[in-house]
PDB file of N, CA and C in Angstrom:
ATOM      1  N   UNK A   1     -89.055 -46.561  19.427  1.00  0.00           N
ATOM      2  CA  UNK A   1     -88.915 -45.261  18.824  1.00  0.00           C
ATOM      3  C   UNK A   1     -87.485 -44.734  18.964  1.00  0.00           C
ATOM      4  N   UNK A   2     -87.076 -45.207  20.148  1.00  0.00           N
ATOM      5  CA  UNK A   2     -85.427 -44.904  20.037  1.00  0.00           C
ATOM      6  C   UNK A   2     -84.208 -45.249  18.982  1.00  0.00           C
ATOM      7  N   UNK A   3     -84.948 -46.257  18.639  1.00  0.00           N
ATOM      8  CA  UNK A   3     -84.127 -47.037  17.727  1.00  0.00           C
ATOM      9  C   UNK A   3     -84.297 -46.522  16.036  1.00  0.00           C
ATOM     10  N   UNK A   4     -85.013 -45.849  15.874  1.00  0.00           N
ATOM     11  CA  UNK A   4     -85.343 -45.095  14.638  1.00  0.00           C
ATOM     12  C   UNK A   4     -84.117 -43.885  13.603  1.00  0.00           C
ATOM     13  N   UNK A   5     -83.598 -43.551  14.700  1.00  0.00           N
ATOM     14  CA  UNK A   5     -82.341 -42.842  14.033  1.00  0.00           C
ATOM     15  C   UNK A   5     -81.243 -43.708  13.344  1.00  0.00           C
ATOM     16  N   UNK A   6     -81.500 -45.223  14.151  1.00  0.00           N
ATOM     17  CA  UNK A   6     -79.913 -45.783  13.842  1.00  0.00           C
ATOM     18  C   UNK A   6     -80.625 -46.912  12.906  1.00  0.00           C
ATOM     19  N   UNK A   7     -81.992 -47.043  12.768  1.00  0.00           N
ATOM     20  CA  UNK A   7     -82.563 -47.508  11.494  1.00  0.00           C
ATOM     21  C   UNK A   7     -82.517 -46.724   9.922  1.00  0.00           C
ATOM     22  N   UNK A   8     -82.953 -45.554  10.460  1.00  0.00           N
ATOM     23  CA  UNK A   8     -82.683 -44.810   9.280  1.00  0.00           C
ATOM     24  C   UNK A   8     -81.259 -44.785   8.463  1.00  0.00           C
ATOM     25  N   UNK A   9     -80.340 -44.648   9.203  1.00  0.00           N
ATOM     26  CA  UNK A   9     -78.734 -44.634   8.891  1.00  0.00           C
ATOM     27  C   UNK A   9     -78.423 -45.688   8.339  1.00  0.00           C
ATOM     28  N   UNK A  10     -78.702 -46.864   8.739  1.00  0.00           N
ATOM     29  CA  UNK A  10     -78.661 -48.003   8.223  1.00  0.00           C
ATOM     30  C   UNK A  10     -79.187 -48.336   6.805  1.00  0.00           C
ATOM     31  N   UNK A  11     -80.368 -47.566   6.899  1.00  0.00           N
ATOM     32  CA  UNK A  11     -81.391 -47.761   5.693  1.00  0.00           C
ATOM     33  C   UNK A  11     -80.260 -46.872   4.583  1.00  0.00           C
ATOM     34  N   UNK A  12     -80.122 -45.626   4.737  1.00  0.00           N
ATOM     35  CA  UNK A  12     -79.343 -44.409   3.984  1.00  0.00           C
ATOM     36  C   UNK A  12     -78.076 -44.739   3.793  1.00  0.00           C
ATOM     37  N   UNK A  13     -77.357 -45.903   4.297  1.00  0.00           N
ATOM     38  CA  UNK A  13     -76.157 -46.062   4.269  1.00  0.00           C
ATOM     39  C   UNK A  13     -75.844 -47.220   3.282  1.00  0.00           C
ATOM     40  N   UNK A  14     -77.002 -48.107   3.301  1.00  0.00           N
ATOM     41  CA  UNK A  14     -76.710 -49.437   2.392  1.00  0.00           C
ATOM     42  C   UNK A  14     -76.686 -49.622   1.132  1.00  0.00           C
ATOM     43  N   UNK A  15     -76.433 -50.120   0.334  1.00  0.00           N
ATOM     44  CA  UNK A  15     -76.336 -50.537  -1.204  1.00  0.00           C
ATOM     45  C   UNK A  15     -77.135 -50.957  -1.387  1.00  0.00           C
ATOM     46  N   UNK A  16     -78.496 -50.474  -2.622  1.00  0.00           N
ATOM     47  CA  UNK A  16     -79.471 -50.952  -2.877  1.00  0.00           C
ATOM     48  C   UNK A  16     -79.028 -51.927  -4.491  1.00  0.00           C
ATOM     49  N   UNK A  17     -79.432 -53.084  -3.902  1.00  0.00           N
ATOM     50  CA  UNK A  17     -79.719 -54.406  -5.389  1.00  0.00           C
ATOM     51  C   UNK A  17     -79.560 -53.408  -7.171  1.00  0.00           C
ATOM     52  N   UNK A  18     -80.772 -52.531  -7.092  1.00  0.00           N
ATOM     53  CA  UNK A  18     -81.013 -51.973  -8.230  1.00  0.00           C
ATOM     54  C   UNK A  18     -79.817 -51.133  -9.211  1.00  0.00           C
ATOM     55  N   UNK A  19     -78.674 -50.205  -7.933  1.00  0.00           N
ATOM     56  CA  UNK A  19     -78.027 -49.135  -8.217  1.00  0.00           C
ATOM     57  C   UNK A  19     -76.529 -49.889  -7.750  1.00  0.00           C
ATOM     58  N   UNK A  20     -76.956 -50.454  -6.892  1.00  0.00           N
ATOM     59  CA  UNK A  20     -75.205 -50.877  -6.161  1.00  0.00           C
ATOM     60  C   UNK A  20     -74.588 -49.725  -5.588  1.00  0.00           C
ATOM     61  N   UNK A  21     -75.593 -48.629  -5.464  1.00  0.00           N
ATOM     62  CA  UNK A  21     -75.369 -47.012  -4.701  1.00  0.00           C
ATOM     63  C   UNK A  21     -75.806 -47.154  -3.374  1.00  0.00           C
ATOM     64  N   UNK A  22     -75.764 -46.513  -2.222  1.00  0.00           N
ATOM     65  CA  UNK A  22     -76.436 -46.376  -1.258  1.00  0.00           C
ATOM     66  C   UNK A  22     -77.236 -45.146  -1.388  1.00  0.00           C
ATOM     67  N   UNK A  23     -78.385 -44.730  -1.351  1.00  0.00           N
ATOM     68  CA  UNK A  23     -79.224 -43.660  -0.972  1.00  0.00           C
ATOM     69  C   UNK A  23     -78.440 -42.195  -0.391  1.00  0.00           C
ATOM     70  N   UNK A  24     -77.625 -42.434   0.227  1.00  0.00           N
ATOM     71  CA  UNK A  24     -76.408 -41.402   0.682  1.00  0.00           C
ATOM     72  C   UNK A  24     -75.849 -40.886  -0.070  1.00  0.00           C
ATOM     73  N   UNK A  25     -74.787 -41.616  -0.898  1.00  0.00           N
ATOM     74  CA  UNK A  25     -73.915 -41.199  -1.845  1.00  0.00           C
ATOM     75  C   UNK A  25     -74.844 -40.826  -3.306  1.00  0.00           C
ATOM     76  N   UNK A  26     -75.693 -41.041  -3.181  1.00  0.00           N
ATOM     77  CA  UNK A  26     -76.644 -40.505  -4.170  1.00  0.00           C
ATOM     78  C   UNK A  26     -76.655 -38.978  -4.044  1.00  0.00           C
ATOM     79  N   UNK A  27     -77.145 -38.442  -2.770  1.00  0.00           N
ATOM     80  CA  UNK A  27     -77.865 -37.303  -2.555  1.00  0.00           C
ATOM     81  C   UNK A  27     -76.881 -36.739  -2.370  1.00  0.00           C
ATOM     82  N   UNK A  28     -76.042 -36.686  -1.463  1.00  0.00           N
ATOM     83  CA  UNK A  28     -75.088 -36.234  -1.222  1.00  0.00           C
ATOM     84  C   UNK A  28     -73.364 -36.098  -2.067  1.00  0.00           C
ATOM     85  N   UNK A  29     -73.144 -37.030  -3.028  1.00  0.00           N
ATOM     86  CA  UNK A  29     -72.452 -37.140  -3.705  1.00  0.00           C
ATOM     87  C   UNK A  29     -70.850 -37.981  -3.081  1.00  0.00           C
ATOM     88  N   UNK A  30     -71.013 -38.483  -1.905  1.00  0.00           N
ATOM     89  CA  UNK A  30     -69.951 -39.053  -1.480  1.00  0.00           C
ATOM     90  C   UNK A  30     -70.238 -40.174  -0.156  1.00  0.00           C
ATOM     91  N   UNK A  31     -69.667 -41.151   0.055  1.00  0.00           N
ATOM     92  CA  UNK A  31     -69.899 -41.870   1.040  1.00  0.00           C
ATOM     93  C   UNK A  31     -69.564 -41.710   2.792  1.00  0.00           C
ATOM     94  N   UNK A  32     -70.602 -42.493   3.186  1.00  0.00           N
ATOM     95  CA  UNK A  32     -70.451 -41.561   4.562  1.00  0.00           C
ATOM     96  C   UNK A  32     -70.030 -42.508   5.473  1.00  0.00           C
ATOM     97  N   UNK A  33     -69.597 -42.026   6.806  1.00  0.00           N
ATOM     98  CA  UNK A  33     -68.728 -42.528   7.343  1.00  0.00           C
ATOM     99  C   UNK A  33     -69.201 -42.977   8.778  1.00  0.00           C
ATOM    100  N   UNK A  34     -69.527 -44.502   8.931  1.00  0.00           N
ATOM    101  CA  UNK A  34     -70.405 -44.935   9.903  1.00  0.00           C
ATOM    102  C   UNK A  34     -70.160 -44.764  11.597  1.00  0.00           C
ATOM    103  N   UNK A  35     -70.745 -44.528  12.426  1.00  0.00           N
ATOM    104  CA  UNK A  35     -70.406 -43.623  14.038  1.00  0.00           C
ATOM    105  C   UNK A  35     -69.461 -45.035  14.202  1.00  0.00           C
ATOM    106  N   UNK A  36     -69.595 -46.121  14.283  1.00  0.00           N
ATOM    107  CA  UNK A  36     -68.536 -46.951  14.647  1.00  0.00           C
ATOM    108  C   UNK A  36     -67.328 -47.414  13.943  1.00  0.00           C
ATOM    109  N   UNK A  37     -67.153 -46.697  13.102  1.00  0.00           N
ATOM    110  CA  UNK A  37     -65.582 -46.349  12.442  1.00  0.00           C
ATOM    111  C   UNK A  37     -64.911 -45.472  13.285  1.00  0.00           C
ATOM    112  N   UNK A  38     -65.699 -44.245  13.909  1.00  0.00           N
ATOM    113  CA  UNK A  38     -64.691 -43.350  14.860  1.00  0.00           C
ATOM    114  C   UNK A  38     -64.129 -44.162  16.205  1.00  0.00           C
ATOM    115  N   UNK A  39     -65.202 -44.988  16.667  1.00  0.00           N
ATOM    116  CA  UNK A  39     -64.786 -45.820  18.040  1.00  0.00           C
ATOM    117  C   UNK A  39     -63.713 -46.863  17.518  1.00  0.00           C
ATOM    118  N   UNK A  40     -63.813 -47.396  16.566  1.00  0.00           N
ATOM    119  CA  UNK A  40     -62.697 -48.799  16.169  1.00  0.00           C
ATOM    120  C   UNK A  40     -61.452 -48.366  15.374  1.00  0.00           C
ATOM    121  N   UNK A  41     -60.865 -48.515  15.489  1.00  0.00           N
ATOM    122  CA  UNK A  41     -59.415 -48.405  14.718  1.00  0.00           C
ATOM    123  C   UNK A  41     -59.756 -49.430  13.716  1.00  0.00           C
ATOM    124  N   UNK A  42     -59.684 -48.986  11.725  1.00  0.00           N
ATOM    125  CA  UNK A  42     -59.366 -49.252  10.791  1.00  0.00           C
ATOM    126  C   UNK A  42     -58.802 -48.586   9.487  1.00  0.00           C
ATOM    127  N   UNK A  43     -58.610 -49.383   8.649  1.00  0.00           N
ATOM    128  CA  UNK A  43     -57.751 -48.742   7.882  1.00  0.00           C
ATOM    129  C   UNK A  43     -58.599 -47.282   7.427  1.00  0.00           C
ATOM    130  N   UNK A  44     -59.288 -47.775   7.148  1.00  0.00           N
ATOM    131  CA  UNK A  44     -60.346 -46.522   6.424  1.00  0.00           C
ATOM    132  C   UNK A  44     -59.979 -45.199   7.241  1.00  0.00           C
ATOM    133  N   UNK A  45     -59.886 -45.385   8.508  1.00  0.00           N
ATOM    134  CA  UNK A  45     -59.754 -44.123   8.991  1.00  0.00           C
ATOM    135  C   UNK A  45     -58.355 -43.833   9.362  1.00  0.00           C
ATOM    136  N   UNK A  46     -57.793 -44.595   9.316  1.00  0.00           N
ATOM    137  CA  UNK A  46     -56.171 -44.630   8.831  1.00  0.00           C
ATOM    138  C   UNK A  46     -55.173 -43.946   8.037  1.00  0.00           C
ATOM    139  N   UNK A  47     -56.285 -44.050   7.018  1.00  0.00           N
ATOM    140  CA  UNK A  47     -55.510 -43.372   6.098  1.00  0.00           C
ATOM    141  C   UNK A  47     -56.080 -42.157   5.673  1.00  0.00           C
ATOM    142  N   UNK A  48     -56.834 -41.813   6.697  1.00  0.00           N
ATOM    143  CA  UNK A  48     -57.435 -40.568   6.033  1.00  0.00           C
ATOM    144  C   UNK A  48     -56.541 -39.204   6.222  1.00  0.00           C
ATOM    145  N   UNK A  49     -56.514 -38.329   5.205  1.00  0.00           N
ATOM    146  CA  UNK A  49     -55.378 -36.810   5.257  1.00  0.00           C
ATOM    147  C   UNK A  49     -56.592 -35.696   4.875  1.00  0.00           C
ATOM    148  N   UNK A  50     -56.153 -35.014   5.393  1.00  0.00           N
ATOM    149  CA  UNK A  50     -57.059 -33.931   5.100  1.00  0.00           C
ATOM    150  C   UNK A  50     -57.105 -32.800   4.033  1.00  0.00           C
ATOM    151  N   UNK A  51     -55.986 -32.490   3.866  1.00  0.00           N
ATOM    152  CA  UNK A  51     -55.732 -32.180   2.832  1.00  0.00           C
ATOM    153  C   UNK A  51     -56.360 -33.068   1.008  1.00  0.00           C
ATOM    154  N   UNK A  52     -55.812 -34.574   1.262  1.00  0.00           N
ATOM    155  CA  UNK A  52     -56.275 -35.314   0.172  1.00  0.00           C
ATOM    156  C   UNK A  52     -58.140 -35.592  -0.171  1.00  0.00           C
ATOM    157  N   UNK A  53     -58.268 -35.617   1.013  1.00  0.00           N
ATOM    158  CA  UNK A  53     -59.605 -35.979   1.802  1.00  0.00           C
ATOM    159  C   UNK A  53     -60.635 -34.902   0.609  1.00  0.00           C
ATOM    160  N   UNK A  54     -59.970 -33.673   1.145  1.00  0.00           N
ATOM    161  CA  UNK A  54     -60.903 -32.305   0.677  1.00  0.00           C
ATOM    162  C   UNK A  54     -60.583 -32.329  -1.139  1.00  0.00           C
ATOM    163  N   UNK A  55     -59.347 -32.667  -1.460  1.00  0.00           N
ATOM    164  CA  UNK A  55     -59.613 -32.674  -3.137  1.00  0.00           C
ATOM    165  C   UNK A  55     -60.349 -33.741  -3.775  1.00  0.00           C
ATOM    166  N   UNK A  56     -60.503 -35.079  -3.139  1.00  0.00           N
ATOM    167  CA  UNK A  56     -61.441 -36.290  -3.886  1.00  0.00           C
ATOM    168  C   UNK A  56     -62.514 -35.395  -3.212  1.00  0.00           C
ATOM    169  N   UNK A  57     -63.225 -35.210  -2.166  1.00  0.00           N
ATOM    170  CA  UNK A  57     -64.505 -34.467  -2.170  1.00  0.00           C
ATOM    171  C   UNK A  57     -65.426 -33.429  -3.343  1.00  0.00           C
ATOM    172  N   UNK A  58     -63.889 -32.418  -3.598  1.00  0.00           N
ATOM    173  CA  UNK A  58     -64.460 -31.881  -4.790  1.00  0.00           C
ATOM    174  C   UNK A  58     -64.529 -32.587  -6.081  1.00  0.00           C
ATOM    175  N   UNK A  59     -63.351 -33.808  -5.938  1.00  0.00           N
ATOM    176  CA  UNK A  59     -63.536 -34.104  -7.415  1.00  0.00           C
ATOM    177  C   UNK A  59     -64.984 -35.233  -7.364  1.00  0.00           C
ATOM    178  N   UNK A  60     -65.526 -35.974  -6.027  1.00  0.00           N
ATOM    179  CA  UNK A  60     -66.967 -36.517  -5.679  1.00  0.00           C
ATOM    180  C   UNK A  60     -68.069 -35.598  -6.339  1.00  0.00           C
ATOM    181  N   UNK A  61     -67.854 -34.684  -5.565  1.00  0.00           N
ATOM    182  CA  UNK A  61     -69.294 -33.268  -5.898  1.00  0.00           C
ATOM    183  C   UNK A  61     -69.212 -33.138  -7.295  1.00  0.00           C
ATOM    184  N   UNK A  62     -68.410 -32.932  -8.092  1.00  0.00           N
ATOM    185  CA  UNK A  62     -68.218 -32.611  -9.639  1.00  0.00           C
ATOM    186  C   UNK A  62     -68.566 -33.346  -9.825  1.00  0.00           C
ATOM    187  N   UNK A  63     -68.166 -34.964  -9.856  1.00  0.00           N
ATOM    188  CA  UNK A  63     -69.094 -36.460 -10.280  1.00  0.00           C
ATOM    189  C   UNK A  63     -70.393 -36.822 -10.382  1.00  0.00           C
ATOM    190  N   UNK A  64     -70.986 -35.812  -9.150  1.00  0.00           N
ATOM    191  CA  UNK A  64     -72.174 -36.658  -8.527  1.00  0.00           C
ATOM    192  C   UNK A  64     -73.618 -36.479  -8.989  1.00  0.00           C
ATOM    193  N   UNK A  65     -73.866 -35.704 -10.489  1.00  0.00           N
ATOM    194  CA  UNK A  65     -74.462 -36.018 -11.231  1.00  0.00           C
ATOM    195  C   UNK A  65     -74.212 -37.043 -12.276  1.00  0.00           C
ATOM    196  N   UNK A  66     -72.956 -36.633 -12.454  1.00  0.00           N
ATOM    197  CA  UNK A  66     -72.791 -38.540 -13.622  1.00  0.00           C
ATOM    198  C   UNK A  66     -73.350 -40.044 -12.616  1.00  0.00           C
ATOM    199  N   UNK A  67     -73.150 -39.920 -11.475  1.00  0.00           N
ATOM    200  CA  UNK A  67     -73.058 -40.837 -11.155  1.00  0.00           C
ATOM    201  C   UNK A  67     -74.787 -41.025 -10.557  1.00  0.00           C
ATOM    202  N   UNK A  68     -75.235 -40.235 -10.684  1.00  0.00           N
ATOM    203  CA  UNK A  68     -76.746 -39.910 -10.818  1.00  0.00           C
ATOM    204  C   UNK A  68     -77.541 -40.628 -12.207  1.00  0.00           C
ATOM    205  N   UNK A  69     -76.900 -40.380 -13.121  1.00  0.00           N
ATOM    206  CA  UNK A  69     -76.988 -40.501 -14.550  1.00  0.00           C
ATOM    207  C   UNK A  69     -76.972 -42.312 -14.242  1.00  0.00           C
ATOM    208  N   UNK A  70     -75.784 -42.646 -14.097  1.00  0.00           N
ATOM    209  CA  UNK A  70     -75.391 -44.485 -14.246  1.00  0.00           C
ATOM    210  C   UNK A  70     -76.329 -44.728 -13.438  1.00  0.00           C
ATOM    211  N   UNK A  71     -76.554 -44.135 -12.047  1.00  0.00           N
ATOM    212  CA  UNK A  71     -77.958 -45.081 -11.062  1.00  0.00           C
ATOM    213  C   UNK A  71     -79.172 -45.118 -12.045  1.00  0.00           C
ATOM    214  N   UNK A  72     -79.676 -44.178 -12.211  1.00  0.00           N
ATOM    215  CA  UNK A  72     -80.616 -44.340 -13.291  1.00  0.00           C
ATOM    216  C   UNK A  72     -80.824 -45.206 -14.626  1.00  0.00           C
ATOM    217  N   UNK A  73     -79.970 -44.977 -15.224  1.00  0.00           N
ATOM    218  CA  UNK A  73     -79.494 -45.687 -16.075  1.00  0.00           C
ATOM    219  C   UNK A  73     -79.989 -47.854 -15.552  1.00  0.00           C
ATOM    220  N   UNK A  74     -78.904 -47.888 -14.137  1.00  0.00           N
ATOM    221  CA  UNK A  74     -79.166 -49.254 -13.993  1.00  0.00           C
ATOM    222  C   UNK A  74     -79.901 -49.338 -13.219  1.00  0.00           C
ATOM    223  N   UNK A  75     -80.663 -48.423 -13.113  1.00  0.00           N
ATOM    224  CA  UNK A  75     -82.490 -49.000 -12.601  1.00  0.00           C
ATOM    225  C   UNK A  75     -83.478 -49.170 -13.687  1.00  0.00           C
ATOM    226  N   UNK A  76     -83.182 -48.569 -14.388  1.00  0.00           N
ATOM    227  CA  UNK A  76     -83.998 -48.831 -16.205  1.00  0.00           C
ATOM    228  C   UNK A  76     -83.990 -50.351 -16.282  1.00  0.00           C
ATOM    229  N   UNK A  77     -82.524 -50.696 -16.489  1.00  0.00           N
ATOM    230  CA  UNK A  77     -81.805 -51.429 -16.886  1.00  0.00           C
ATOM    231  C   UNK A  77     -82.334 -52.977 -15.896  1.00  0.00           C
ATOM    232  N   UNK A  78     -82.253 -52.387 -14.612  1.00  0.00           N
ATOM    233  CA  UNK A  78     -83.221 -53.351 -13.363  1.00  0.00           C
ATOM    234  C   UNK A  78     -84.122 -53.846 -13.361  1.00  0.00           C
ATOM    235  N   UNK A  79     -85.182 -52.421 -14.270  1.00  0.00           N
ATOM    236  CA  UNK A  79     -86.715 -52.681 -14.456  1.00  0.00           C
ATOM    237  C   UNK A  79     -87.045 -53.552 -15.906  1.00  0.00           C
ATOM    238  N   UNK A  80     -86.726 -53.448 -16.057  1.00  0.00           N
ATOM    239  CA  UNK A  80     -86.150 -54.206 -17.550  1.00  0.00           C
ATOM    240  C   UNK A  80     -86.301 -55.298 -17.822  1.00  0.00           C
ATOM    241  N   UNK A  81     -85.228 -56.068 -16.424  1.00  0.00           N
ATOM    242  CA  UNK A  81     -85.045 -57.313 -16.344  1.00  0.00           C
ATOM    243  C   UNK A  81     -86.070 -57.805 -15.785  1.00  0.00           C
ATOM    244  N   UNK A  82     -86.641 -57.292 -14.986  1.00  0.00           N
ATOM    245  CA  UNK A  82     -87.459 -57.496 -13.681  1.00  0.00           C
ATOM    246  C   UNK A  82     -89.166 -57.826 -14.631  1.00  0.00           C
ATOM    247  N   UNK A  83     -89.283 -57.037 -15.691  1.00  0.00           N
ATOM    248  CA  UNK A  83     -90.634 -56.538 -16.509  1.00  0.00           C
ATOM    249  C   UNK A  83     -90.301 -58.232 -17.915  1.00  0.00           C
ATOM    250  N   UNK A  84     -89.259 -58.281 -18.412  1.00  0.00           N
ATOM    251  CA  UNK A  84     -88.945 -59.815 -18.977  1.00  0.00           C
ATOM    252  C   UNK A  84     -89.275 -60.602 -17.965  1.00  0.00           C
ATOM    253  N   UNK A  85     -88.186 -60.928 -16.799  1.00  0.00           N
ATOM    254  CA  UNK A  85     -88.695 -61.804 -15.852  1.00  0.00           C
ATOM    255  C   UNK A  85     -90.815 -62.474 -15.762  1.00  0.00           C
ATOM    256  N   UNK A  86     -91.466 -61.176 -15.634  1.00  0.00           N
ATOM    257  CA  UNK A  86     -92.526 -61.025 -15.645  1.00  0.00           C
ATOM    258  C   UNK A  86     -93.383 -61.681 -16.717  1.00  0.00           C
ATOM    259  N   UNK A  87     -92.960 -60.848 -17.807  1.00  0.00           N
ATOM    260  CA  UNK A  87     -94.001 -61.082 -18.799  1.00  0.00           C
ATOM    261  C   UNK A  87     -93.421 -62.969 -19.434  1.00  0.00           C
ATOM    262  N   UNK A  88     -91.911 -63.322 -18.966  1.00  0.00           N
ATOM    263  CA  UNK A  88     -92.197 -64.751 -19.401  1.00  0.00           C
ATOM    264  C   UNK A  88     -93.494 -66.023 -18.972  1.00  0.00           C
ATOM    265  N   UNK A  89     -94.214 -65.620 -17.449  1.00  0.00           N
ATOM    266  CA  UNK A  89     -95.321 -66.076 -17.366  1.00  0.00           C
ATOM    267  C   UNK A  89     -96.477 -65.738 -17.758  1.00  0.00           C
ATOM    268  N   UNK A  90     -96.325 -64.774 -18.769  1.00  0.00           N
ATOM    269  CA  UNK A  90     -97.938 -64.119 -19.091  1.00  0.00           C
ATOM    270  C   UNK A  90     -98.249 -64.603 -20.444  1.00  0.00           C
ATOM    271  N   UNK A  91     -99.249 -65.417 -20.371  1.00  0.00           N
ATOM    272  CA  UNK A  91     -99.978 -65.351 -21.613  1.00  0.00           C
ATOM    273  C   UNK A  91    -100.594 -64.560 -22.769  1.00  0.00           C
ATOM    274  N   UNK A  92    -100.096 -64.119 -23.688  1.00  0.00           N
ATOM    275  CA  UNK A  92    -100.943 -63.258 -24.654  1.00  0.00           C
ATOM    276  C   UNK A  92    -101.706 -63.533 -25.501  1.00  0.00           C
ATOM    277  N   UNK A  93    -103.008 -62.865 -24.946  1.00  0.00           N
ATOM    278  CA  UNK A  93    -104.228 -63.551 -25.813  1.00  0.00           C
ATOM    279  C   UNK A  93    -104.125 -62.194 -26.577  1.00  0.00           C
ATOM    280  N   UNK A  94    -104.579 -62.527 -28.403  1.00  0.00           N
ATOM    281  CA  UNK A  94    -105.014 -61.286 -29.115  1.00  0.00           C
ATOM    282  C   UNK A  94    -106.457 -61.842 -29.935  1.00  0.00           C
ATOM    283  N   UNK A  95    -107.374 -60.772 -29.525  1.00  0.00           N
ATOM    284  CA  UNK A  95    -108.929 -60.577 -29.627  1.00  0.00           C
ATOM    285  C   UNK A  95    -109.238 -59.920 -30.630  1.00  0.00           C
ATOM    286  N   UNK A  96    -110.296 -59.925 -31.441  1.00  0.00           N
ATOM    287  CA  UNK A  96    -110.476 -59.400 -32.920  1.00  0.00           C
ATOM    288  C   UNK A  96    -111.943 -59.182 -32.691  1.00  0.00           C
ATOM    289  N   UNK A  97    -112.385 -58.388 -33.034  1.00  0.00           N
ATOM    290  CA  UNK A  97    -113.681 -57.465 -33.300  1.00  0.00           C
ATOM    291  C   UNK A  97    -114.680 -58.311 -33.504  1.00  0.00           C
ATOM    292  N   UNK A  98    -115.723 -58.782 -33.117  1.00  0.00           N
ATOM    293  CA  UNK A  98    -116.728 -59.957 -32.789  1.00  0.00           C
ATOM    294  C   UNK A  98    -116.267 -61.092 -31.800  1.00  0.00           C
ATOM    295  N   UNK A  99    -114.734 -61.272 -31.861  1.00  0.00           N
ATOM    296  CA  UNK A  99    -114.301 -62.124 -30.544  1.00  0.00           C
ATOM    297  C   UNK A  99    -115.682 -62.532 -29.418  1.00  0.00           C
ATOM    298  N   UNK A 100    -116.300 -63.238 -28.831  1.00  0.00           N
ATOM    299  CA  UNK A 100    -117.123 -63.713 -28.095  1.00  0.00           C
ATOM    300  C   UNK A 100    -115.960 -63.568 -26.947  1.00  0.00           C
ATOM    301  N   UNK A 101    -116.083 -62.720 -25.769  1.00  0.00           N
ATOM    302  CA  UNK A 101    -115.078 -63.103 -24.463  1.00  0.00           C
ATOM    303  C   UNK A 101    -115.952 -63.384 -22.883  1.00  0.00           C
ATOM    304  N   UNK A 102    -115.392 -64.324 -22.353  1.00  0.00           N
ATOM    305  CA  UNK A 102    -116.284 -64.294 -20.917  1.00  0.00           C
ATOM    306  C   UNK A 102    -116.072 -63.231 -20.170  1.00  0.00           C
ATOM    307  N   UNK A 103    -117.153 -62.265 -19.572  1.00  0.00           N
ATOM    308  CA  UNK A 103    -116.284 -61.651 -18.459  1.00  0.00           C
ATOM    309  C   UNK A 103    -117.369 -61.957 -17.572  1.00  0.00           C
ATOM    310  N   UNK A 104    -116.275 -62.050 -15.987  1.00  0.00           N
ATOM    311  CA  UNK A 104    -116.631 -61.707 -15.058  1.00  0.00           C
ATOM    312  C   UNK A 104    -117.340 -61.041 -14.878  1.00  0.00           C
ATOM    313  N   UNK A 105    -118.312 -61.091 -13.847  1.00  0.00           N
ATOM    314  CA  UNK A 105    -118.971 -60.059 -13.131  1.00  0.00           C
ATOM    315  C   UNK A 105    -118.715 -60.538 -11.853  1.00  0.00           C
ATOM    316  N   UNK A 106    -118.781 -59.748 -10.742  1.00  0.00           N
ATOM    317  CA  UNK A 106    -118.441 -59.331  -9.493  1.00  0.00           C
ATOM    318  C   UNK A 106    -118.936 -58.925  -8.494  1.00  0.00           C
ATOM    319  N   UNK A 107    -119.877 -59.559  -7.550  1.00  0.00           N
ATOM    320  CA  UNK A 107    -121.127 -58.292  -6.817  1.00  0.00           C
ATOM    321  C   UNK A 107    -119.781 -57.543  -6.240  1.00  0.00           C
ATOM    322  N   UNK A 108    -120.471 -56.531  -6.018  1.00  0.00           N
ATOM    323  CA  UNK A 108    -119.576 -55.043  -5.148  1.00  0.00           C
ATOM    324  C   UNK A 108    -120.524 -55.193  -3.760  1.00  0.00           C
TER     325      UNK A 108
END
């Protein structure tokens, strides 16, 4: 149960297959910044200014319905593929009005 906070973060932080977004930058409109970036020296936090920092933020927040729009968009676009994928193993039978069909029955 301890371990549940730093699961979640993990979960909220990653790039999902469908969007190539993380769950974070979704909701929030900008990417977030993992507890072991503050302990390690890298560039990322290197170069960060504060001043610059705070104008891409606003120009993030202004974005972060378009970029709402494209996730959506390539989850359609996901399901799509995913629903072809599918239906190339399915057989389509088409049945006509006197058709004779077996069905199942099932005890319950």
């Amino acid at each position: 149960m301890a371990e549940l906070p730093s699961v979640l973060w993990s979960y909220r932080t990653t790039p999902r297959s469908s969007t190539q977004e993380t769950p974070f930058s979704l909701t929030y409109g900008f990417e977030a910044v993992v507890p072991t970036e503050f302990i390690t020296p890298n560039p990322r936090m290197a170069a960060y200014a504060a001043e610059i920092n705070e104008e891409e933020r606003r120009v993030d927040l202004d974005l972060a319905e378009e970029k709402r729009d494209m996730a959506a968009a390539k989850i359609a676009l996901y399901k799509n593929i995913l629903t072809g994928y599918y239906n190339v193993r399915i057989k389509h039978l088409r049945f006509s009005p006197g058709d004779l069909v077996l069905r199942k029955n099932s005890v319950s």
